[in-house]
N, C-alpha and C. Protein backbone atom coordinates (compact mmCIF):
# COMPACT_ATOMS: atom_id res chain seq x y z
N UNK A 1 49.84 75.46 -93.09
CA UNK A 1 49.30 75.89 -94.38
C UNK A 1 49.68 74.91 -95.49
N UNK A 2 50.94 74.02 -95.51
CA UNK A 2 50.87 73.36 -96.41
C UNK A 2 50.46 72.27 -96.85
N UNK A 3 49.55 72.02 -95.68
CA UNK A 3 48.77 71.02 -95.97
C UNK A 3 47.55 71.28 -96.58
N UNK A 4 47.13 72.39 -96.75
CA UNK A 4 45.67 73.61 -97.19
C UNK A 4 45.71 73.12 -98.78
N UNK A 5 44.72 73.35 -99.75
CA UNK A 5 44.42 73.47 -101.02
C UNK A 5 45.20 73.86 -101.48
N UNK A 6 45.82 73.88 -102.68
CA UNK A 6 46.44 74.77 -103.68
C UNK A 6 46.46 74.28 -105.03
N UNK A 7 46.39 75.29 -105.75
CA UNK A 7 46.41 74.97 -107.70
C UNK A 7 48.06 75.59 -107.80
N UNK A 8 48.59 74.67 -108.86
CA UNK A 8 50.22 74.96 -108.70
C UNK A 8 50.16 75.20 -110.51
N UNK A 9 51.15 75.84 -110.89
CA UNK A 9 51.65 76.07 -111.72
C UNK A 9 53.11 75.55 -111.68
N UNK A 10 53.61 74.88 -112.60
CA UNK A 10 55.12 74.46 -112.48
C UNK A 10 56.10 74.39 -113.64
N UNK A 11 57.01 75.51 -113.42
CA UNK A 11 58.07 75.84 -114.41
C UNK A 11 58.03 76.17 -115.23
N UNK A 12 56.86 77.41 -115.15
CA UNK A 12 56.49 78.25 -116.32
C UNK A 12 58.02 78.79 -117.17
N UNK A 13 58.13 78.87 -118.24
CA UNK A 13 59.04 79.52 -119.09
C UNK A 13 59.04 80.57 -119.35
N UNK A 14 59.76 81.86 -118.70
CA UNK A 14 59.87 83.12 -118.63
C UNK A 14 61.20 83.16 -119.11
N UNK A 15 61.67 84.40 -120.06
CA UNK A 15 61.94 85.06 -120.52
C UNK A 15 62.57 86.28 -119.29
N UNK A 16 63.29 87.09 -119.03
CA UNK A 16 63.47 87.87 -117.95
C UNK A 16 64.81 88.73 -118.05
N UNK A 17 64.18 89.87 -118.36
CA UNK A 17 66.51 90.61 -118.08
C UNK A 17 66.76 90.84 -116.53
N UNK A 18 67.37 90.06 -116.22
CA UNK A 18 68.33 90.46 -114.53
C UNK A 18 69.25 89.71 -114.32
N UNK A 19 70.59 90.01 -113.65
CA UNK A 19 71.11 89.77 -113.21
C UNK A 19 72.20 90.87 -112.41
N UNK A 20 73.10 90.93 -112.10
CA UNK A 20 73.76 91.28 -110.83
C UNK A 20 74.71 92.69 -111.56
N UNK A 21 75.06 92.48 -112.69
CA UNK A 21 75.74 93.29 -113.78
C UNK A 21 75.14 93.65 -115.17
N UNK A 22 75.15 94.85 -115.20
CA UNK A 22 74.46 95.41 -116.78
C UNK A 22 74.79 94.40 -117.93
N UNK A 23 76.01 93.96 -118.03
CA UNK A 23 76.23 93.08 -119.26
C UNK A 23 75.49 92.00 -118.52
N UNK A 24 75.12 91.48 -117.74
CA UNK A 24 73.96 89.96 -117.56
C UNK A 24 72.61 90.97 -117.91
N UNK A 25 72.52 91.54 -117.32
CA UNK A 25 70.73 92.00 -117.73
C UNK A 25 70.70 92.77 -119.21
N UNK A 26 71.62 92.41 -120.10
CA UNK A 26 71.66 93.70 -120.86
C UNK A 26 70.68 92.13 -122.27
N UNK A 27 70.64 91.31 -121.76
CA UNK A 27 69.91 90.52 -122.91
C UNK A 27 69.00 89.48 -121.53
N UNK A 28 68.30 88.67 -122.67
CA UNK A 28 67.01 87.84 -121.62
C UNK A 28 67.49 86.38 -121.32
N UNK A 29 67.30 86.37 -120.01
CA UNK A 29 67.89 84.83 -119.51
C UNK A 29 66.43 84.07 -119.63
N UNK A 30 66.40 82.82 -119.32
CA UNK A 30 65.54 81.81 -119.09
C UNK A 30 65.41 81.98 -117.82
N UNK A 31 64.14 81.71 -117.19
CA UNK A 31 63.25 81.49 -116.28
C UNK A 31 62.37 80.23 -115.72
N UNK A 32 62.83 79.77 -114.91
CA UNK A 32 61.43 78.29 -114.60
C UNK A 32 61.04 78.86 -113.49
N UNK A 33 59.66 79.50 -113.47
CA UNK A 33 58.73 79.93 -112.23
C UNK A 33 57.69 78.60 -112.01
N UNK A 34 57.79 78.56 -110.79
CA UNK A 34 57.12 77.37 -110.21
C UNK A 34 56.04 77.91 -108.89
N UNK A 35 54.62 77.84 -108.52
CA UNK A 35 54.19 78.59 -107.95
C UNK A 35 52.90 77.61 -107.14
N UNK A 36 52.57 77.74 -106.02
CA UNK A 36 52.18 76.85 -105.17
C UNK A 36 50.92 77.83 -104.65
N UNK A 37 49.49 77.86 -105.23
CA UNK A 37 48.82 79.30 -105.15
C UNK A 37 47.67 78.49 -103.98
N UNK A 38 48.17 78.96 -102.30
CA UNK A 38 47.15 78.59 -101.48
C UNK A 38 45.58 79.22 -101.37
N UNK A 39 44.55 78.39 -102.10
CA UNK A 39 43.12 78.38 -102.21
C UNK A 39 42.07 78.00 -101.61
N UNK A 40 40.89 78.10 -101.10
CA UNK A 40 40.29 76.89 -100.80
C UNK A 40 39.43 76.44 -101.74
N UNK A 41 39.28 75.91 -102.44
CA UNK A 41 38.83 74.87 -103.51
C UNK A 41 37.73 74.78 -103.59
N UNK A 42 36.97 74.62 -102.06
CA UNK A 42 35.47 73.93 -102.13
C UNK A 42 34.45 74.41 -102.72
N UNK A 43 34.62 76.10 -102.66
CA UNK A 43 33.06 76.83 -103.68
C UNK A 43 33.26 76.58 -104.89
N UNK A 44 34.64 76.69 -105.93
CA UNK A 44 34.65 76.11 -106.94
C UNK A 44 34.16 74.33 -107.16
N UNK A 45 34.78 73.62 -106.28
CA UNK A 45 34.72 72.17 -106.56
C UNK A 45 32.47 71.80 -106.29
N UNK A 46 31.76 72.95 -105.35
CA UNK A 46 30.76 72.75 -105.46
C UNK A 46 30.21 73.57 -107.05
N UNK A 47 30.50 74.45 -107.08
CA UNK A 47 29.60 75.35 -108.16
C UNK A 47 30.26 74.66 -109.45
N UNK A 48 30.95 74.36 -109.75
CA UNK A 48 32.19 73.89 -110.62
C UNK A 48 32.18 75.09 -111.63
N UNK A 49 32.17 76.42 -110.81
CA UNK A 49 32.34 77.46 -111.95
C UNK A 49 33.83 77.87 -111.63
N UNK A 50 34.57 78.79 -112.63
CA UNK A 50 35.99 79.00 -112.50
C UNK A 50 35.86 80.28 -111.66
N UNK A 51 34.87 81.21 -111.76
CA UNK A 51 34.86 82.43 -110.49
C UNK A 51 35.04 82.00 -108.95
N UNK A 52 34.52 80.88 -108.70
CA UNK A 52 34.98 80.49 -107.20
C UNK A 52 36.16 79.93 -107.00
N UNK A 53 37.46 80.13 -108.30
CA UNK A 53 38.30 79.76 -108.09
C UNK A 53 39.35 80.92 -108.42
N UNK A 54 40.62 80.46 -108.42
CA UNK A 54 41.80 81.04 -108.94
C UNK A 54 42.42 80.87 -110.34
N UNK A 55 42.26 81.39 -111.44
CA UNK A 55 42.54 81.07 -112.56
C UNK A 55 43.91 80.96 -113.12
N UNK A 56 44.35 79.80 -112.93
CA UNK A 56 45.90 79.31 -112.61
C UNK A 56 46.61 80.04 -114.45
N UNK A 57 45.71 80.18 -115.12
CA UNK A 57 46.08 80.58 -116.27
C UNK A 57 46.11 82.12 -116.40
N UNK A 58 45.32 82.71 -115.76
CA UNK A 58 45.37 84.04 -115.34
C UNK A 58 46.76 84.88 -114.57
N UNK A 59 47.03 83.63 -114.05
CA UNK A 59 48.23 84.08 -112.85
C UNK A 59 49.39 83.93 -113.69
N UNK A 60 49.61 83.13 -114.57
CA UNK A 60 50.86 82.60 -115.53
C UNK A 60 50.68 83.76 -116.54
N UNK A 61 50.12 84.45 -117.03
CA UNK A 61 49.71 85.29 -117.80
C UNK A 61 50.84 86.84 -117.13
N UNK A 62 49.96 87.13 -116.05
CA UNK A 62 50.10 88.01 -114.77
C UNK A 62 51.60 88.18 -115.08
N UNK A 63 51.95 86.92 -114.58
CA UNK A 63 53.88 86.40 -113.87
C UNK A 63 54.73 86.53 -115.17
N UNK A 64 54.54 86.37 -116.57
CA UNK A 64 54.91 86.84 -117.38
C UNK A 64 55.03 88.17 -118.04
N UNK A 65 53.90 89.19 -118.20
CA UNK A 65 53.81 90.23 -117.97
C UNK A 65 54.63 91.09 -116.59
N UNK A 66 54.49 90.60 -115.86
CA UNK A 66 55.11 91.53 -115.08
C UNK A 66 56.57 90.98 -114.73
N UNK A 67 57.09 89.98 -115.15
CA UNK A 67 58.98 89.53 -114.91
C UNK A 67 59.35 90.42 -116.23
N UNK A 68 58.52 90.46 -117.25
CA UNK A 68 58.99 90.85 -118.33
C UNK A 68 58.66 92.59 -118.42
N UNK A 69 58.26 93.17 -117.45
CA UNK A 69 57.99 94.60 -117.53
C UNK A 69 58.83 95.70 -116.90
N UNK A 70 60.13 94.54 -116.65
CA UNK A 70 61.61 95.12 -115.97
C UNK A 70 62.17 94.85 -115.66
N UNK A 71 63.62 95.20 -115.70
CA UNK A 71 64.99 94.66 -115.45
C UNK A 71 65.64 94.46 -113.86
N UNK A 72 65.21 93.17 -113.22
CA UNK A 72 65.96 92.51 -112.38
C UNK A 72 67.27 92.54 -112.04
N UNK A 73 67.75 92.68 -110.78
CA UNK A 73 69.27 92.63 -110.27
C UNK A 73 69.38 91.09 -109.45
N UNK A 74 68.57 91.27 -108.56
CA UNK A 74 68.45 89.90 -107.96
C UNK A 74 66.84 89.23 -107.51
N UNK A 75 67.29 87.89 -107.87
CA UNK A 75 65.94 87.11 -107.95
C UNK A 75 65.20 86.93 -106.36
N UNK A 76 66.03 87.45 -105.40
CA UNK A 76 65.03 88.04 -104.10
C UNK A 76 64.24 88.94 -104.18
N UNK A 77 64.61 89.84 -105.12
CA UNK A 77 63.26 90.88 -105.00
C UNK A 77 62.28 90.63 -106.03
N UNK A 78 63.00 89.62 -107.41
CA UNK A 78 61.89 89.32 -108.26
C UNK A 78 61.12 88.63 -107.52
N UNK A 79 61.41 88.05 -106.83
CA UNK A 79 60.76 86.75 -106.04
C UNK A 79 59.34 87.58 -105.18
N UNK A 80 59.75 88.36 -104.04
CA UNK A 80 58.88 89.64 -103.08
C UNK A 80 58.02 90.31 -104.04
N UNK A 81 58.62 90.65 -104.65
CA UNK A 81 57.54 92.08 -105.78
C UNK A 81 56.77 90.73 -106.40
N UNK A 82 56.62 90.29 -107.04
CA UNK A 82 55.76 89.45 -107.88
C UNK A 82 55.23 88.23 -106.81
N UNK A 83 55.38 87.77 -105.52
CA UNK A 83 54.23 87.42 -105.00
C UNK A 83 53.37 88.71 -104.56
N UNK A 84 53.98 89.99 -104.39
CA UNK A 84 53.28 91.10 -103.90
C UNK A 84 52.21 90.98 -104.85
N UNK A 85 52.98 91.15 -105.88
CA UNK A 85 51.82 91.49 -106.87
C UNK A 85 50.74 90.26 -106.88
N UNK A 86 50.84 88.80 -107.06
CA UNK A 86 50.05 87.86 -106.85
C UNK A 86 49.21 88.27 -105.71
N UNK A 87 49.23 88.54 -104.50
CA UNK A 87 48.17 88.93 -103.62
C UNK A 87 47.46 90.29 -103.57
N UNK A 88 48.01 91.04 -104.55
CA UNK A 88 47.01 92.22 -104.83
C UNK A 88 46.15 91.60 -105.95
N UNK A 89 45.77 91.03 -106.79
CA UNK A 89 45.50 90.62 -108.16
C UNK A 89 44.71 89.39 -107.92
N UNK A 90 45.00 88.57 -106.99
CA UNK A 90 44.29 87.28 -106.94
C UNK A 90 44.09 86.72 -105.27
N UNK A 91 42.47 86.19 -105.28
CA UNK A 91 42.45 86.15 -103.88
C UNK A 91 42.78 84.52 -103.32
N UNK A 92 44.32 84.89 -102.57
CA UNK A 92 45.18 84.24 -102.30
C UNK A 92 45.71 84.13 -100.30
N UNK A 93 45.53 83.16 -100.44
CA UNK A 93 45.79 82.93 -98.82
C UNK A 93 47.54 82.58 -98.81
N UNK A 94 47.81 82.19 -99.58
CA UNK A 94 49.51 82.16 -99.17
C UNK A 94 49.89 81.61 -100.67
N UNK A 95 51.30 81.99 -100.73
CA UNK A 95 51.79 81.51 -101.72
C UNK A 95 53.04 80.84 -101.64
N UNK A 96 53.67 79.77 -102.43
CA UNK A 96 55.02 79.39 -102.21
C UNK A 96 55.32 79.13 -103.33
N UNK A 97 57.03 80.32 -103.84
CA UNK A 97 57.09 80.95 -105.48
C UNK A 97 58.61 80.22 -105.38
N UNK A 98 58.66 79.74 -106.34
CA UNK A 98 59.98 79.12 -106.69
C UNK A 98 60.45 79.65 -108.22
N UNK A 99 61.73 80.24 -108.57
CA UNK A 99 61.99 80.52 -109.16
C UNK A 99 63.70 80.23 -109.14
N UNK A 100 63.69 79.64 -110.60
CA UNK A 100 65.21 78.77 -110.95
C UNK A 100 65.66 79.40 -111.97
N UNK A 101 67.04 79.54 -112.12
CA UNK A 101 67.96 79.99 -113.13
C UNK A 101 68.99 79.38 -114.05
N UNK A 102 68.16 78.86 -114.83
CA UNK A 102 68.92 77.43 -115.55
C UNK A 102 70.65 77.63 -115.76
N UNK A 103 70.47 78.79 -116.64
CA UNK A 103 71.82 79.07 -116.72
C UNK A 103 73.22 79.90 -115.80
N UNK A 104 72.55 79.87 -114.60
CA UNK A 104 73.28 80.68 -113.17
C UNK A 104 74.52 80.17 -112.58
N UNK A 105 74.63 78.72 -112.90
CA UNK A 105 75.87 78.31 -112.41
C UNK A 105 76.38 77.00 -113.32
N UNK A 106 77.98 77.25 -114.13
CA UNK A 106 77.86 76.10 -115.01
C UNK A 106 78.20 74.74 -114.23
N UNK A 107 77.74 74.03 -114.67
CA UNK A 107 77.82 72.57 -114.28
C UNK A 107 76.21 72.52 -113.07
N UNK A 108 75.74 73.48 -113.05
CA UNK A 108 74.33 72.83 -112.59
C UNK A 108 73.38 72.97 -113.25
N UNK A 109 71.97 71.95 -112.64
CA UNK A 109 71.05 72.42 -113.51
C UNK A 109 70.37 73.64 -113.73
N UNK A 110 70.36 74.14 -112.41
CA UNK A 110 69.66 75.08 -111.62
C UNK A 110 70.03 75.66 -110.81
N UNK A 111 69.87 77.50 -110.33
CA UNK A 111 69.86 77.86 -109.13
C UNK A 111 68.88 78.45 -109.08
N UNK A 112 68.87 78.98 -107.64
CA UNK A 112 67.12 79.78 -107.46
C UNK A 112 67.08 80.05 -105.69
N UNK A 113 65.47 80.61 -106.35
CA UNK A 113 65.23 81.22 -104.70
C UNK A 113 63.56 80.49 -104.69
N UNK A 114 63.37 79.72 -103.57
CA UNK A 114 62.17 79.19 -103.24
C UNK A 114 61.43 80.23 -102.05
N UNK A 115 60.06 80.98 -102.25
CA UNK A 115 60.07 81.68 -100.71
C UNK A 115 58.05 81.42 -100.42
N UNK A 116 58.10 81.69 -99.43
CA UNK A 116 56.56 81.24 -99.20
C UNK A 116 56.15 82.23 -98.22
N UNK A 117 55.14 82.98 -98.82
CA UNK A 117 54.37 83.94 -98.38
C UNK A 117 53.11 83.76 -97.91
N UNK A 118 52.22 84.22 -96.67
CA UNK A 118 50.86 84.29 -96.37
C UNK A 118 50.20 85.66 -96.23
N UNK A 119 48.65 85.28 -96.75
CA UNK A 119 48.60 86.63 -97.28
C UNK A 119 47.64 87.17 -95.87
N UNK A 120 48.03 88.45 -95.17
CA UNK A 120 47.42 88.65 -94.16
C UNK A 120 46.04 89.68 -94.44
């Protein structure tokens, strides 16, 4: 599959309350969602209309609205629930969702959970 089509979104800036303890989720951390949305391209790339496609702006829209419509414990299940939700919402053959936590560990840049889903 990863060699298949995809429109990516990368390191969207979310906003998000979760973490592991009420005082971490009790205010909003930073978010870099990064998202790898498997498509096949060709009815759009013939019709060159945006309905034969995936509206990569639609989905960033989506992924904001819904990180921001509740309080997170751990970024494994933000990760599961919100590709869930990407394959109810958009017609999607697989996805691979990366999501980083700038401020999660000091002295790095980043931590996170990368996971890749196919949609059956």
């Amino acid at each position: 599959m990863e060699k298949a089509d995809y429109l990516f979104v990368d390191q969207l800036a979310v906003d998000a309350q979760i973490g592991v303890t009420e005082t971490e989720r009790s205010h909003s951390q930073p978010l870099l969602i990064s998202c790898k949305l498997f498509v096949d391209t060709r009815p759009a790339a013939s019709s060159n209309q945006l309905g034969d496609s995936v509206d990569y702006f639609a989905v960033s829209q989506e992924v904001r609205r819904f990180v921001a419509g509740q309080s997170w414990i751990l970024l494994e299940n933000l990760a599961e629930q919100l590709v869930r939700r990407c394959f109810e919402l958009f017609e999607l053959r697989a996805i691979r969702l990366k999501i980083e936590k700038p401020r999660a560990i000091s002295g790095a840049k980043t931590a996170g959970i990368e996971i890749f889903r196919e949609n059956f």
